[in-house]
Protein backbone atom coordinates (compact mmCIF):
# COMPACT_ATOMS: atom_id res chain seq x y z
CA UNK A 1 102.54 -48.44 163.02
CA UNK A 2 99.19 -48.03 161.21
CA UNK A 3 97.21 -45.90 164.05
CA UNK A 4 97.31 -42.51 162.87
CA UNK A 5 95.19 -44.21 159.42
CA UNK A 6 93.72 -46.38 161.31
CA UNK A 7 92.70 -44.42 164.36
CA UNK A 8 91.39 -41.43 161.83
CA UNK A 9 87.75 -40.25 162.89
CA UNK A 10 85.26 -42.18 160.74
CA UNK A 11 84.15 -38.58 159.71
CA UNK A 12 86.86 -38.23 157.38
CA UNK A 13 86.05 -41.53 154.89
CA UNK A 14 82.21 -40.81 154.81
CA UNK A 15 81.47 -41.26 151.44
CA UNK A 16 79.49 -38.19 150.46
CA UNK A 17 77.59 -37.54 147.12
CA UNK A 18 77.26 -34.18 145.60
CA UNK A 19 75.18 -33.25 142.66
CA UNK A 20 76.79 -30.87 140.07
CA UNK A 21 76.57 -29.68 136.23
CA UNK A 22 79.60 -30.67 134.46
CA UNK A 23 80.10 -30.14 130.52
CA UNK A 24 76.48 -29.39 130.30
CA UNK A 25 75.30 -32.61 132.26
CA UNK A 26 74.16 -32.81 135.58
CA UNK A 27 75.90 -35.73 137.36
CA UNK A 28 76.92 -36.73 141.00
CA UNK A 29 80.50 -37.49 142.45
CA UNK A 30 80.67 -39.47 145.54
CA UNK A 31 84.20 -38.56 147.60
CA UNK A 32 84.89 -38.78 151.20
CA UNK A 33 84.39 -35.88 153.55
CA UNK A 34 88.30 -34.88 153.73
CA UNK A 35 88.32 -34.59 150.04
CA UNK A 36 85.37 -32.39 150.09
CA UNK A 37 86.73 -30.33 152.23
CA UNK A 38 89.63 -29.41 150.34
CA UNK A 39 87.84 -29.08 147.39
CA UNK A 40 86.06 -26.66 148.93
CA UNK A 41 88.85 -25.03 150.22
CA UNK A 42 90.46 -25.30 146.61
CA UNK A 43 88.14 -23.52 145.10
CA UNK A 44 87.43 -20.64 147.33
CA UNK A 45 91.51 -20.36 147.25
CA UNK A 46 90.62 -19.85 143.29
CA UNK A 47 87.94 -17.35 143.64
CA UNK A 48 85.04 -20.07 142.50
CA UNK A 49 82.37 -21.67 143.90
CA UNK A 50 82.83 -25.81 144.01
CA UNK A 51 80.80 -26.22 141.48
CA UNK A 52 82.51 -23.57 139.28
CA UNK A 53 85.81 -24.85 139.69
CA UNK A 54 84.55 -28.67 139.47
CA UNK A 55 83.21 -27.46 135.88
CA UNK A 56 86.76 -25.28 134.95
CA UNK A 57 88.84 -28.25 136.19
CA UNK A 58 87.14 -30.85 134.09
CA UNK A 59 86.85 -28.73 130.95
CA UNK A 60 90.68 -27.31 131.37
CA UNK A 61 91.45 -31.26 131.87
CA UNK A 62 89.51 -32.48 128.50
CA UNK A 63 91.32 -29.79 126.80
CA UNK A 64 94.80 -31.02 128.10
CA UNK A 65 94.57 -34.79 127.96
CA UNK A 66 91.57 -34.97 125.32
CA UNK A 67 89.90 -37.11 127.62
CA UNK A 68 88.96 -37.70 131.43
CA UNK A 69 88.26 -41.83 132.39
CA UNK A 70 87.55 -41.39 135.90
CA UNK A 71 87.44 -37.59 137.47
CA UNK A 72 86.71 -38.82 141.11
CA UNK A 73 90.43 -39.86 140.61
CA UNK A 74 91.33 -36.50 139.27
CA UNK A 75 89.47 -34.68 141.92
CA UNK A 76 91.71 -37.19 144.75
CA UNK A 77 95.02 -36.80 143.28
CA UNK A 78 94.52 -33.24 142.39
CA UNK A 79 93.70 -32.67 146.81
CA UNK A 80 97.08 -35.15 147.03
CA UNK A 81 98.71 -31.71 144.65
CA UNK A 82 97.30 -29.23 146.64
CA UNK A 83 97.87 -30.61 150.03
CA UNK A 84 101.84 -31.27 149.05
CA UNK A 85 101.92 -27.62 147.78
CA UNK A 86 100.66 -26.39 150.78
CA UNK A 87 103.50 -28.82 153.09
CA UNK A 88 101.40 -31.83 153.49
CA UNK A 89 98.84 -29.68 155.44
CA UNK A 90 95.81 -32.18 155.53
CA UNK A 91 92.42 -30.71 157.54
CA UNK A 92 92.34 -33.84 160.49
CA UNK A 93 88.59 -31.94 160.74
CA UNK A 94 85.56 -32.56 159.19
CA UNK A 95 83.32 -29.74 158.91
CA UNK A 96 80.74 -28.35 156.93
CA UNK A 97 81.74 -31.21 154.13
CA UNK A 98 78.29 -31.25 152.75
């Protein structure tokens, strides 16, 4: 039952760190690789660079909600949006996610 998750190239749940400047602050958010990856893909969709659209996502989400507790979530469920939009297309590659 389980071995499409569970058979899933090891690739795909690296945990990878990324450095960027958020609300004036530098900080880092660890996701794994498939998240990265549509991230990426998110924000070149949107005409931004990764770190541009990391910075207009948070600030457009403080200015909804008022605050953000944990934006790795928000980053995870926002790929969960994207990849339903899109018919459940998920990347089963990992590529370039650094």
């Amino acid at each position: 039952m389980c071995e499409i998750y569970a058979g899933q190239n090891p690739e795909r749940y690296r945990p990878i760190n990324r450095s960027v400047r958020i609300g004036g602050h530098s900080t880092s958010i660890q996701l794994e690789a498939a998240f990265w990856i549509l991230i990426d893909e998110i924000a070149k969709e949107q005409g931004y660079t990764t770190a541009q659209f990391l910075s207009k996502l948070y600030d457009e989400a403080l200015e909804i909600n008022g605050s953000i507790s944990n934006f790795s979530s928000l980053l995870r469920t926002s790929c969960l949006i994207y990849a339903d939009r899109r018919g459940g297309m998920v990347p089963a590659h990992v590529e370039a996610a650094e």
